[in-house]
ModelCIF file with pLDDT and N, C-alpha, C, O atoms, coordinates in Angstrom:
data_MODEL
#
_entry.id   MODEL 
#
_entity.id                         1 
_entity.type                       polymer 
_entity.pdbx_number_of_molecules   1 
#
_entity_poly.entity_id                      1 
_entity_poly.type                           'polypeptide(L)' 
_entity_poly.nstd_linkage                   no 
_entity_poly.nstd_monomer                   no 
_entity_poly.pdbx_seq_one_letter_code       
;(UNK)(UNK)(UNK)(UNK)(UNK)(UNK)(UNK)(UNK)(UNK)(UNK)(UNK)(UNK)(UNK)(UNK)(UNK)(UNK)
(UNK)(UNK)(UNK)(UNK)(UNK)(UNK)(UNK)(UNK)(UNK)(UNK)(UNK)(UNK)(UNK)(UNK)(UNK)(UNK)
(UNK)(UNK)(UNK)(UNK)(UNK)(UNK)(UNK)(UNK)(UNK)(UNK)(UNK)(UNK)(UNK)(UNK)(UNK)
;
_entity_poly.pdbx_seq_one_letter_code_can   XXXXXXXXXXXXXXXXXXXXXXXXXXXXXXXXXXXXXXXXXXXXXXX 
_entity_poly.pdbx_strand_id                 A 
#
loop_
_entity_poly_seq.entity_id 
_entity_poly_seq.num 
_entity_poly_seq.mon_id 
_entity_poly_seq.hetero 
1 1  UNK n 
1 2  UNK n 
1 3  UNK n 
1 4  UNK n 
1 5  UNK n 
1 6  UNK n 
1 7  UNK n 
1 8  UNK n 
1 9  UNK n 
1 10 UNK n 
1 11 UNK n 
1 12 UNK n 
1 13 UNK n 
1 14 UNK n 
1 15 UNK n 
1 16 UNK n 
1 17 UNK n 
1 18 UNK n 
1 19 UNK n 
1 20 UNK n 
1 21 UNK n 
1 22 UNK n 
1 23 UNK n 
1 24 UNK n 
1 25 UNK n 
1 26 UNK n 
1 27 UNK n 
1 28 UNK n 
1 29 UNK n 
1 30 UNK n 
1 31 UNK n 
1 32 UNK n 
1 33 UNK n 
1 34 UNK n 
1 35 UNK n 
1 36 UNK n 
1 37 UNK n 
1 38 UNK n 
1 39 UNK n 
1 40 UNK n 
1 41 UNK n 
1 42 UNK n 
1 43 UNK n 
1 44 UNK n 
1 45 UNK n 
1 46 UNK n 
1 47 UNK n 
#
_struct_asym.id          A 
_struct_asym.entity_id   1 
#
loop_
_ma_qa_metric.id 
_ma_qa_metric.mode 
_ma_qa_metric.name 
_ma_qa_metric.software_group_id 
_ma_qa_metric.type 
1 global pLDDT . pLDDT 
2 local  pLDDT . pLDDT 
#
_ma_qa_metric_global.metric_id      1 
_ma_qa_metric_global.metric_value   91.13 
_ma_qa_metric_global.model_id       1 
_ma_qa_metric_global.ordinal_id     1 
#
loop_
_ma_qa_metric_local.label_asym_id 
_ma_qa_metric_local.label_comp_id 
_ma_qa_metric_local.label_seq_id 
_ma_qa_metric_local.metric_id 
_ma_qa_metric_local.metric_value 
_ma_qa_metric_local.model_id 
_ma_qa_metric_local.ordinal_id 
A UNK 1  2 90.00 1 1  
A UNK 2  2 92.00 1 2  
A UNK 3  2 95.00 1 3  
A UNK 4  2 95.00 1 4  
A UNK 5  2 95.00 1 5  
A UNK 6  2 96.00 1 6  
A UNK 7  2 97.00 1 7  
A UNK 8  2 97.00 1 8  
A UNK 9  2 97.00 1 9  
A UNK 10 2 97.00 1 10 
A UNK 11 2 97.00 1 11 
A UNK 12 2 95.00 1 12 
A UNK 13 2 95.00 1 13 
A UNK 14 2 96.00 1 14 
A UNK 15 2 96.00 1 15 
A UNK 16 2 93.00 1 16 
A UNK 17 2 94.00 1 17 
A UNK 18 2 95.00 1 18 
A UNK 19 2 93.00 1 19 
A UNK 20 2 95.00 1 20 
A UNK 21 2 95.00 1 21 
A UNK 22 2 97.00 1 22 
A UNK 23 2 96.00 1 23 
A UNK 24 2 97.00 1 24 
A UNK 25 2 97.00 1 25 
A UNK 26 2 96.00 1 26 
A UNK 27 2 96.00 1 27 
A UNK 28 2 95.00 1 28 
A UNK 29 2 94.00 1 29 
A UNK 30 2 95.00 1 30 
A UNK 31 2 94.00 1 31 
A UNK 32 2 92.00 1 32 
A UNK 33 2 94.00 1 33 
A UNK 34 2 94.00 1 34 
A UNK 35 2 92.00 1 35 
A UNK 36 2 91.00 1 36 
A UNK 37 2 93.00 1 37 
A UNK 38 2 92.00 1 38 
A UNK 39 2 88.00 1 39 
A UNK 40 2 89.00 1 40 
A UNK 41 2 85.00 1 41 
A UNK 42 2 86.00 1 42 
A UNK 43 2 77.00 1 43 
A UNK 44 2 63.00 1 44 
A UNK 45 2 65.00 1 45 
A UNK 46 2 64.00 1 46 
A UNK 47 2 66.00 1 47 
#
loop_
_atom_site.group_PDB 
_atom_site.id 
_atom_site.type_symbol 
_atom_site.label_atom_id 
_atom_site.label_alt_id 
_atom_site.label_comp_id 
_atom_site.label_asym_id 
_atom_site.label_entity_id 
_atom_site.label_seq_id 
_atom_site.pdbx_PDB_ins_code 
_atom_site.Cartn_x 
_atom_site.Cartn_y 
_atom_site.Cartn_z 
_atom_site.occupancy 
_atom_site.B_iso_or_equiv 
_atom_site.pdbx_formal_charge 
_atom_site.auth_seq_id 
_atom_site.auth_comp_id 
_atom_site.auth_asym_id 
_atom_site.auth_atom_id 
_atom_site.pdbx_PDB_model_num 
ATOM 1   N N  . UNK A 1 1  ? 156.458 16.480 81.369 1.00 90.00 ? 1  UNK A N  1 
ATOM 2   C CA . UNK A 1 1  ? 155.430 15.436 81.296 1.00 90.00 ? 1  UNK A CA 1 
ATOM 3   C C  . UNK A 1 1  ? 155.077 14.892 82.682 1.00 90.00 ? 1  UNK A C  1 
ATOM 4   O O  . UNK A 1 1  ? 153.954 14.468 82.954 1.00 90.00 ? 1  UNK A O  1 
ATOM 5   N N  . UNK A 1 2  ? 156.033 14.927 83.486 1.00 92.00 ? 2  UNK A N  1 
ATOM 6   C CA . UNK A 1 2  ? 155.872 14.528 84.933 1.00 92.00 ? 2  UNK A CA 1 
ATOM 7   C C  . UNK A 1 2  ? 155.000 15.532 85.758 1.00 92.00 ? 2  UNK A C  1 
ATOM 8   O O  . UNK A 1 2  ? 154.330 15.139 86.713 1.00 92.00 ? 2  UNK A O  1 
ATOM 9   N N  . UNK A 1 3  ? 155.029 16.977 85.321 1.00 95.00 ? 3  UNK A N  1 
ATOM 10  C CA . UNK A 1 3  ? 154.293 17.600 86.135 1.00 95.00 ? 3  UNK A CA 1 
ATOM 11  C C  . UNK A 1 3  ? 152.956 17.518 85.284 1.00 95.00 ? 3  UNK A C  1 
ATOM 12  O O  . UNK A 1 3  ? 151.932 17.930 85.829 1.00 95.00 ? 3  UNK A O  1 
ATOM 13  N N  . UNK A 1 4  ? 152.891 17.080 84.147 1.00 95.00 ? 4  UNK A N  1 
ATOM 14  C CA . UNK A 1 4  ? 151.556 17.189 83.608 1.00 95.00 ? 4  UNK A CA 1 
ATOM 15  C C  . UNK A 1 4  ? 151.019 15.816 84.659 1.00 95.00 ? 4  UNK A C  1 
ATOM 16  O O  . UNK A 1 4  ? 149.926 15.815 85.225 1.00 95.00 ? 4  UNK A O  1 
ATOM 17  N N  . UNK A 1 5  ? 151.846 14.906 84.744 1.00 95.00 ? 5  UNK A N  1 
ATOM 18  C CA . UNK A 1 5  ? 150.928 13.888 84.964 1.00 95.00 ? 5  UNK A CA 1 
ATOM 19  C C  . UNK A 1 5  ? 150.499 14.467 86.656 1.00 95.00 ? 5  UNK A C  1 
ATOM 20  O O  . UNK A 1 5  ? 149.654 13.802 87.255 1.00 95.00 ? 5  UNK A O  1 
ATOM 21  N N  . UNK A 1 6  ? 150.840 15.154 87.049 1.00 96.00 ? 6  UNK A N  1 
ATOM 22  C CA . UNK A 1 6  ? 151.185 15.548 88.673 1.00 96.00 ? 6  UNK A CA 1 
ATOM 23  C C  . UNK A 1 6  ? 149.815 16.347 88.964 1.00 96.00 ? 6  UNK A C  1 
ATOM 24  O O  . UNK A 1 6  ? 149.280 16.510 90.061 1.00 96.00 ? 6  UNK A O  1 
ATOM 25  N N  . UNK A 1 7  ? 149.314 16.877 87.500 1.00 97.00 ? 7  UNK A N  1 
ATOM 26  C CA . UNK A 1 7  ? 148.245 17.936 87.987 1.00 97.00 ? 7  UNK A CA 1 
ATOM 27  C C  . UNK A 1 7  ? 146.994 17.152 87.604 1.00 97.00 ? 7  UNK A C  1 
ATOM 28  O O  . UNK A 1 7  ? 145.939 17.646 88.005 1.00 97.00 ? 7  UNK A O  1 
ATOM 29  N N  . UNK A 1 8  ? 146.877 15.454 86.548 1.00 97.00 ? 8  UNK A N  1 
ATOM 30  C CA . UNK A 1 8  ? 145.805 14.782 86.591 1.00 97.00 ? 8  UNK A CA 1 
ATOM 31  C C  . UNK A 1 8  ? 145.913 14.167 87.761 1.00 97.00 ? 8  UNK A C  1 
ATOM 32  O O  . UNK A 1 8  ? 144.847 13.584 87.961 1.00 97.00 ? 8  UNK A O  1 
ATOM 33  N N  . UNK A 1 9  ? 146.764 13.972 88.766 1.00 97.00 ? 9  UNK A N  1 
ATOM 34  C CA . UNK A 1 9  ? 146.819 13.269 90.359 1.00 97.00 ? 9  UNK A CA 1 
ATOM 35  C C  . UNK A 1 9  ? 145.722 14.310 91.216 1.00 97.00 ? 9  UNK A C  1 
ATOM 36  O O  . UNK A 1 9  ? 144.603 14.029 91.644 1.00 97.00 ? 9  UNK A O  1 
ATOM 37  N N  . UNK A 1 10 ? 146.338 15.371 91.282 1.00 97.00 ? 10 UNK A N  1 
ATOM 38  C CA . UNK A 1 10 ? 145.701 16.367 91.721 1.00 97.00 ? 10 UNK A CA 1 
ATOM 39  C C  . UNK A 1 10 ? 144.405 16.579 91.905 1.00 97.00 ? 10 UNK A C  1 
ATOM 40  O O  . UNK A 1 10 ? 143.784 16.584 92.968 1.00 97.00 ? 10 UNK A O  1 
ATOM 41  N N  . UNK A 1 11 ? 143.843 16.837 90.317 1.00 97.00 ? 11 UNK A N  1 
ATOM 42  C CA . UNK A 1 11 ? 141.969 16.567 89.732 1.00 97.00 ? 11 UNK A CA 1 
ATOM 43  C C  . UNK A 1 11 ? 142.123 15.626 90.183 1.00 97.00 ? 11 UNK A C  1 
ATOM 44  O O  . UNK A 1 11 ? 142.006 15.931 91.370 1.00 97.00 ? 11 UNK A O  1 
ATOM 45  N N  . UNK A 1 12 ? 142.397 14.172 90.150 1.00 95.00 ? 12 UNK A N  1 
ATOM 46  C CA . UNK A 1 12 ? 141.875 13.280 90.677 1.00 95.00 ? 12 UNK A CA 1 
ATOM 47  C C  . UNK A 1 12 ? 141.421 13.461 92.360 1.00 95.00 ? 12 UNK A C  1 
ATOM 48  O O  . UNK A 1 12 ? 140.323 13.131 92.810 1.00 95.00 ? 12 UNK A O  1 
ATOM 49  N N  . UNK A 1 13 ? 142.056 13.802 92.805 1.00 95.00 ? 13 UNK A N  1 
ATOM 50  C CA . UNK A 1 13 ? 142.124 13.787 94.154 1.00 95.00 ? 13 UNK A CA 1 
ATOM 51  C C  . UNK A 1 13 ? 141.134 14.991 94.517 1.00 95.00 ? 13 UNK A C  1 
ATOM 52  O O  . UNK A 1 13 ? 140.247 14.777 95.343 1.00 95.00 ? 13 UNK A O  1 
ATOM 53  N N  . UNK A 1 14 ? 141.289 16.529 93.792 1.00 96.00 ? 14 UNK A N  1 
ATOM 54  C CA . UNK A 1 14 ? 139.871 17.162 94.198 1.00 96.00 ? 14 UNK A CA 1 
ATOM 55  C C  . UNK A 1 14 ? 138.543 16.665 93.822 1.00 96.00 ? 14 UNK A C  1 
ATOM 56  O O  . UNK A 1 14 ? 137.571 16.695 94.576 1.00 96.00 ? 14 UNK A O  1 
ATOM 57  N N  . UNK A 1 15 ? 138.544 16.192 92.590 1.00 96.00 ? 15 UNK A N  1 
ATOM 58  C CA . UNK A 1 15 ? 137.155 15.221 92.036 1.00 96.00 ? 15 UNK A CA 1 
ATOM 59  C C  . UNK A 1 15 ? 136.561 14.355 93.478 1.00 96.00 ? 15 UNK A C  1 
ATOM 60  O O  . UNK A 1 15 ? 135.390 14.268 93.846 1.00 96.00 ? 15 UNK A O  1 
ATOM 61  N N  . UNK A 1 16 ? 137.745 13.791 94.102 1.00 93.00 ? 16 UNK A N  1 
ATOM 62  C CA . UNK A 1 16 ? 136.979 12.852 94.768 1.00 93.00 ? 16 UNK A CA 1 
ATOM 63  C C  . UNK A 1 16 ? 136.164 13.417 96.059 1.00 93.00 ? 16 UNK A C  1 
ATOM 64  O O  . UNK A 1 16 ? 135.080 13.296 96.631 1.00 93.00 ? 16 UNK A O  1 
ATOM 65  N N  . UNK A 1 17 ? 137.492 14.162 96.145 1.00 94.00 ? 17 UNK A N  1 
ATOM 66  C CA . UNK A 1 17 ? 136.568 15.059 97.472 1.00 94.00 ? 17 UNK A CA 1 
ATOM 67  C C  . UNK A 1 17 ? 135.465 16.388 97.182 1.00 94.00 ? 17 UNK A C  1 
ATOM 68  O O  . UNK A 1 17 ? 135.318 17.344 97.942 1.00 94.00 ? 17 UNK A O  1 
ATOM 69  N N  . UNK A 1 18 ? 134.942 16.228 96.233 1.00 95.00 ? 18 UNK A N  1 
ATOM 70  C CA . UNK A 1 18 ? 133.867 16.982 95.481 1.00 95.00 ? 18 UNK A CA 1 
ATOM 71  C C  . UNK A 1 18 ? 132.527 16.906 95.737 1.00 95.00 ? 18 UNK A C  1 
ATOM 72  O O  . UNK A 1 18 ? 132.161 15.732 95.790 1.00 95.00 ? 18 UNK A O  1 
ATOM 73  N N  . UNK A 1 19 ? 131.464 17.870 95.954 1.00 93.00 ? 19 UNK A N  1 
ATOM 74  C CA . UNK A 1 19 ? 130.883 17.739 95.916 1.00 93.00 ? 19 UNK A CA 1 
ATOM 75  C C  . UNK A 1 19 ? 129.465 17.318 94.504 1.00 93.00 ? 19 UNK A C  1 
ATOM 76  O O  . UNK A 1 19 ? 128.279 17.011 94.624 1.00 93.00 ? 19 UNK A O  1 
ATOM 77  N N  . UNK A 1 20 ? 130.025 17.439 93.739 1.00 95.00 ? 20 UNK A N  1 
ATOM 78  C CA . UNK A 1 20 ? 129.765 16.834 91.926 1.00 95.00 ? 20 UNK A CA 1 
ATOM 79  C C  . UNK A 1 20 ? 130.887 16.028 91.803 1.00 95.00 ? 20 UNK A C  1 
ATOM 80  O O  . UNK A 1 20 ? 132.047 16.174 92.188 1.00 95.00 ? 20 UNK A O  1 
ATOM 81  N N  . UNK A 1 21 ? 130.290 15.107 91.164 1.00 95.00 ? 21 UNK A N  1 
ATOM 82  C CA . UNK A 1 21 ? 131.284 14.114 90.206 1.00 95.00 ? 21 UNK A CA 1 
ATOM 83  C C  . UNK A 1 21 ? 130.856 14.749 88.513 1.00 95.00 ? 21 UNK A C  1 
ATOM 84  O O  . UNK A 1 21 ? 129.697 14.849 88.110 1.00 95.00 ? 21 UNK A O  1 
ATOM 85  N N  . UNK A 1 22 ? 132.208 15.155 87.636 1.00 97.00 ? 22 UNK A N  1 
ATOM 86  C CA . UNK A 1 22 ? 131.581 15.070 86.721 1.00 97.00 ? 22 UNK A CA 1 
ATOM 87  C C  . UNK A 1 22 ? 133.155 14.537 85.603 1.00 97.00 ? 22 UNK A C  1 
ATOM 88  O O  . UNK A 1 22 ? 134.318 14.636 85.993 1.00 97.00 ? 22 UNK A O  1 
ATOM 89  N N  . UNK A 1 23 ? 132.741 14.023 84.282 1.00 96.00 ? 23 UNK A N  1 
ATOM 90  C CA . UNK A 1 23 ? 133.539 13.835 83.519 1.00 96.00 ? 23 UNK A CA 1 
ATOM 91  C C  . UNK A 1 23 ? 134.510 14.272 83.193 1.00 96.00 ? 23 UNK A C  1 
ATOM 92  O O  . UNK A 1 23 ? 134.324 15.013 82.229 1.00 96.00 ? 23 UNK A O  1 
ATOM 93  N N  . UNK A 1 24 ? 135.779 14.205 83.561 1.00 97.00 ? 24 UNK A N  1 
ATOM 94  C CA . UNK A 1 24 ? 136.836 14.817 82.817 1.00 97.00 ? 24 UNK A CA 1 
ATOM 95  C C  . UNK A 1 24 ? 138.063 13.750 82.077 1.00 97.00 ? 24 UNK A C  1 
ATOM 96  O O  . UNK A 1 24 ? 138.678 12.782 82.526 1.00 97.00 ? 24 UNK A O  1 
ATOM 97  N N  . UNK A 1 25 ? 138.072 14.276 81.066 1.00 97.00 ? 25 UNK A N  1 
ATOM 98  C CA . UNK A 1 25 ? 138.913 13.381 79.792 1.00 97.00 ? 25 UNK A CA 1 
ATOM 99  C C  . UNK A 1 25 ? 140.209 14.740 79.596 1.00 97.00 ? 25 UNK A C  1 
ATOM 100 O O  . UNK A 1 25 ? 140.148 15.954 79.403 1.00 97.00 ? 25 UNK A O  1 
ATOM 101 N N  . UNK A 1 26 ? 141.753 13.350 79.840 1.00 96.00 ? 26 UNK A N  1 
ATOM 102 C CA . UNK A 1 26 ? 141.387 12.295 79.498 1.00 96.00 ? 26 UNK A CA 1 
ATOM 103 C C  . UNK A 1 26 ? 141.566 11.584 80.628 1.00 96.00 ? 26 UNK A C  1 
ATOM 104 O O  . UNK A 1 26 ? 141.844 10.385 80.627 1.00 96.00 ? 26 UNK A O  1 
ATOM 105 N N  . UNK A 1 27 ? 141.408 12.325 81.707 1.00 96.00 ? 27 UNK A N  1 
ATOM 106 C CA . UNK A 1 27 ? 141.979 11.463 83.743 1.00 96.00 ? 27 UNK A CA 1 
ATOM 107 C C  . UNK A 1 27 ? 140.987 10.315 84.018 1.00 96.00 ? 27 UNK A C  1 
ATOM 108 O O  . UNK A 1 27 ? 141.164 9.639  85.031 1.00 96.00 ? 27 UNK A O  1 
ATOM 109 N N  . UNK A 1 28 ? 139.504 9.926  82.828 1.00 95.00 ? 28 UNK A N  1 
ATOM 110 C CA . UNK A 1 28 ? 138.488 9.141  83.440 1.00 95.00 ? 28 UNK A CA 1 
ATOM 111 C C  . UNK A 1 28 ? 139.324 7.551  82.631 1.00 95.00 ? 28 UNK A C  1 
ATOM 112 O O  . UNK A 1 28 ? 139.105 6.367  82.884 1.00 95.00 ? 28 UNK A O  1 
ATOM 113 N N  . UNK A 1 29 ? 140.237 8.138  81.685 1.00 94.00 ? 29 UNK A N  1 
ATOM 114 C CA . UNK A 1 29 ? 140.830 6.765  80.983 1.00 94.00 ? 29 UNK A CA 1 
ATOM 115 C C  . UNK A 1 29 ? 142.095 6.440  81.730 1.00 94.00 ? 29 UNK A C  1 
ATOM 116 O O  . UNK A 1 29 ? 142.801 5.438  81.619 1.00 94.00 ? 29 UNK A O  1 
ATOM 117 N N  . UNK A 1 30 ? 142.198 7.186  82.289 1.00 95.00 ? 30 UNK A N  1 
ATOM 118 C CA . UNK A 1 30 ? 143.702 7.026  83.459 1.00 95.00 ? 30 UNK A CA 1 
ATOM 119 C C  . UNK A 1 30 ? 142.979 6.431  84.883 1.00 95.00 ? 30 UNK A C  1 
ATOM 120 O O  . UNK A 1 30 ? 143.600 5.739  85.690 1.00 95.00 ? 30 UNK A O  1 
ATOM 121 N N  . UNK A 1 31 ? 142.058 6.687  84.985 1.00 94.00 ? 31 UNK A N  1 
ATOM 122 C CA . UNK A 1 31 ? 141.217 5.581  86.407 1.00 94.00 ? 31 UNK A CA 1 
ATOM 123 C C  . UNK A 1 31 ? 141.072 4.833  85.708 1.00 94.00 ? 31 UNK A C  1 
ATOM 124 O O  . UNK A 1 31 ? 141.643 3.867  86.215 1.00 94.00 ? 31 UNK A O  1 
ATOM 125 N N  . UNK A 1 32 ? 140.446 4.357  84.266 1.00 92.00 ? 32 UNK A N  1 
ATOM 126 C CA . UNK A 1 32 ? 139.856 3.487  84.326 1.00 92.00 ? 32 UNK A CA 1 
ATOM 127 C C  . UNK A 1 32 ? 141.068 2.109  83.758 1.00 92.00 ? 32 UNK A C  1 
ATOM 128 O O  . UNK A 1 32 ? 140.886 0.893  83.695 1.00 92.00 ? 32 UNK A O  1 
ATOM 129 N N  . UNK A 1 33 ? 142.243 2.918  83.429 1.00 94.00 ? 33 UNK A N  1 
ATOM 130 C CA . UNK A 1 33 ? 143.353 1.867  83.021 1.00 94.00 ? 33 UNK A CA 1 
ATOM 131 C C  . UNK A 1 33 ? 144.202 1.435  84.148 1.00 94.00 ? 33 UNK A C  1 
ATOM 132 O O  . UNK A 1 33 ? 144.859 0.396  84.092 1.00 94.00 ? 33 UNK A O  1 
ATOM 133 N N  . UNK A 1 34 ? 144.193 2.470  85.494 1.00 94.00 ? 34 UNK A N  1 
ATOM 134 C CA . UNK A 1 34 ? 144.926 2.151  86.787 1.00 94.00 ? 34 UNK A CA 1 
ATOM 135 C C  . UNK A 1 34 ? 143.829 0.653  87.293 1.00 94.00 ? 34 UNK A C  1 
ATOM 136 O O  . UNK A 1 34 ? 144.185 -0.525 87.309 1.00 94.00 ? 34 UNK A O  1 
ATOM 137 N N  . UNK A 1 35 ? 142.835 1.065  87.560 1.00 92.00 ? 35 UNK A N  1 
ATOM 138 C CA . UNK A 1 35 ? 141.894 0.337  87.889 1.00 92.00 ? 35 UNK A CA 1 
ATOM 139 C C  . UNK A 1 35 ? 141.855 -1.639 87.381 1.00 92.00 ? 35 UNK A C  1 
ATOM 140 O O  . UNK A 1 35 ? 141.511 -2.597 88.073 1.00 92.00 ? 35 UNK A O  1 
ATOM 141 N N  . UNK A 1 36 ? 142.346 -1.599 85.983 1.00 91.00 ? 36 UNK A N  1 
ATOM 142 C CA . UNK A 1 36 ? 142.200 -2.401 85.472 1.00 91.00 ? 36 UNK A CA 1 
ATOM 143 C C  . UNK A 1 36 ? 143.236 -3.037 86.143 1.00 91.00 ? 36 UNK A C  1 
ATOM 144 O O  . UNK A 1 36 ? 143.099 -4.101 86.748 1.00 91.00 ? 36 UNK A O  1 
ATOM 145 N N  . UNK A 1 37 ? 144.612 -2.200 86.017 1.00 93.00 ? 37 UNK A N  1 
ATOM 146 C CA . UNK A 1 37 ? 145.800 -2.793 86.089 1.00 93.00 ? 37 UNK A CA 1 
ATOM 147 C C  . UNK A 1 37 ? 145.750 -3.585 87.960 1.00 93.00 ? 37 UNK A C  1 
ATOM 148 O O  . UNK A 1 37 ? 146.144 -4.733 88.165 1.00 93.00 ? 37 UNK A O  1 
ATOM 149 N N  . UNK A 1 38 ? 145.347 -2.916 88.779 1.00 92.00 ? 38 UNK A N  1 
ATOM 150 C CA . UNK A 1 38 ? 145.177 -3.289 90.049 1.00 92.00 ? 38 UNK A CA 1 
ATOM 151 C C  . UNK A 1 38 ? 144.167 -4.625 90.359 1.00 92.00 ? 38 UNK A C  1 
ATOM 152 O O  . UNK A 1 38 ? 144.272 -5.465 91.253 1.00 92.00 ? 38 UNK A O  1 
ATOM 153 N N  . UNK A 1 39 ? 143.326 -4.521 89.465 1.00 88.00 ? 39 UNK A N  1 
ATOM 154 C CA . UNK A 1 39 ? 142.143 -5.459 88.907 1.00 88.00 ? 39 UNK A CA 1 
ATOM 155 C C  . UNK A 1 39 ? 142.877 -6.844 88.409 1.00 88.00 ? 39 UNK A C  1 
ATOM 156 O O  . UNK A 1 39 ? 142.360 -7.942 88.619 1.00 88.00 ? 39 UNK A O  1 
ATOM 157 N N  . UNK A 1 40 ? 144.425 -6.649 87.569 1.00 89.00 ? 40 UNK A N  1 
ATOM 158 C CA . UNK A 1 40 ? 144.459 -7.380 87.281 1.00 89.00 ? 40 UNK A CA 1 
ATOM 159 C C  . UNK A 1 40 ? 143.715 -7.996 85.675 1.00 89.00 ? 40 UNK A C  1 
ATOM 160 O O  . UNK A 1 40 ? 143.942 -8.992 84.989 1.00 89.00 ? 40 UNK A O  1 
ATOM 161 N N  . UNK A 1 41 ? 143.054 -7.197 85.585 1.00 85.00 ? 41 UNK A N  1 
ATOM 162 C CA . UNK A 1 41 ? 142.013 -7.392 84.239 1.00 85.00 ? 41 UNK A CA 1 
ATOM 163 C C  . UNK A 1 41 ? 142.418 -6.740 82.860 1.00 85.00 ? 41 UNK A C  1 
ATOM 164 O O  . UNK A 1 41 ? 142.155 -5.568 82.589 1.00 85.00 ? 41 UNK A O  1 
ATOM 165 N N  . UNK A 1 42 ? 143.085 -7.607 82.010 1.00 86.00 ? 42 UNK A N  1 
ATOM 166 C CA . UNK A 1 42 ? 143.606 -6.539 80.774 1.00 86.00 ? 42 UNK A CA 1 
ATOM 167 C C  . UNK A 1 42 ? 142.797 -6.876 79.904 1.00 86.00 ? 42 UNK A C  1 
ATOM 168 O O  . UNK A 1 42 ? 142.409 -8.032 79.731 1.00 86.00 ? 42 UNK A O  1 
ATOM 169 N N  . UNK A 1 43 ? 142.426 -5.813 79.207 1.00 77.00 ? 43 UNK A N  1 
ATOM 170 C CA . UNK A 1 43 ? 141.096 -5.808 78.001 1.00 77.00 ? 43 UNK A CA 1 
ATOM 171 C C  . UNK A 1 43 ? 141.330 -5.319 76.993 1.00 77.00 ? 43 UNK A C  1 
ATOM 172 O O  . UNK A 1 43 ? 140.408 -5.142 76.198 1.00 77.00 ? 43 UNK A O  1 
ATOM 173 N N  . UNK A 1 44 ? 142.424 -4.997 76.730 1.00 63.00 ? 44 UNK A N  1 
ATOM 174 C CA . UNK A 1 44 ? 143.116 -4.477 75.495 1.00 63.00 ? 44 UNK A CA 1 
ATOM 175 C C  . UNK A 1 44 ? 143.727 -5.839 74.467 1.00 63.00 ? 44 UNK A C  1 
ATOM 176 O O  . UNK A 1 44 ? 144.875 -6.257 74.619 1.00 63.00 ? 44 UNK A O  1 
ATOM 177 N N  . UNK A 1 45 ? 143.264 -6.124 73.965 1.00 65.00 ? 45 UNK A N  1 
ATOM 178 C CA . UNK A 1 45 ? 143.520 -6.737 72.968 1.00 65.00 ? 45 UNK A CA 1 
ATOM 179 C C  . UNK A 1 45 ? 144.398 -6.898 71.226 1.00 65.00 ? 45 UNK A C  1 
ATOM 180 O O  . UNK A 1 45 ? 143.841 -5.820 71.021 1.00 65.00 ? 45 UNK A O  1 
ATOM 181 N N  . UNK A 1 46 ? 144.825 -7.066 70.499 1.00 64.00 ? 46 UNK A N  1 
ATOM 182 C CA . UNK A 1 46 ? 144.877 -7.043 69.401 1.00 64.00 ? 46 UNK A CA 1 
ATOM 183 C C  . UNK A 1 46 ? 145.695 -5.014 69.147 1.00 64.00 ? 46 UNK A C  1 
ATOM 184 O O  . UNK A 1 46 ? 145.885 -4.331 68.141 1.00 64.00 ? 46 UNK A O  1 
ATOM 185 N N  . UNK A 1 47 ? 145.844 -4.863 70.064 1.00 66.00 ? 47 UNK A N  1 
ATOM 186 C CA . UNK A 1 47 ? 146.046 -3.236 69.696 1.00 66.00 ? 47 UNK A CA 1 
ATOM 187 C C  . UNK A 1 47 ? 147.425 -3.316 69.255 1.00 66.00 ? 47 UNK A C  1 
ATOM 188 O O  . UNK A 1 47 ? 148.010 -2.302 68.873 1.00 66.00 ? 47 UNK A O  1 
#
């Protein structure tokens, strides 16, 4: 599970240096939950 998470680090990191940005699930809910957490902003509710 550690190397799974090792190879969405990875895509992340070629995505950025890309010349296209395009969607990939599920690494766009893993930015967008790191993001939050750094943000400070929790939006999860009631779950």
């Amino acid at each position: 599970e550690d190397e799974v998470a090792r190879v969405f680090l990875e895509l992340f990191e070629r995505r950025a240096a890309a010349r296209r940005h395009i969607p990939v699930a599920p690494l766009d809910d893993y930015v967008k939950w790191a993001a939050l957490k750094i943000a400070g902003r929790p939006v999860a509710s009631g779950v």
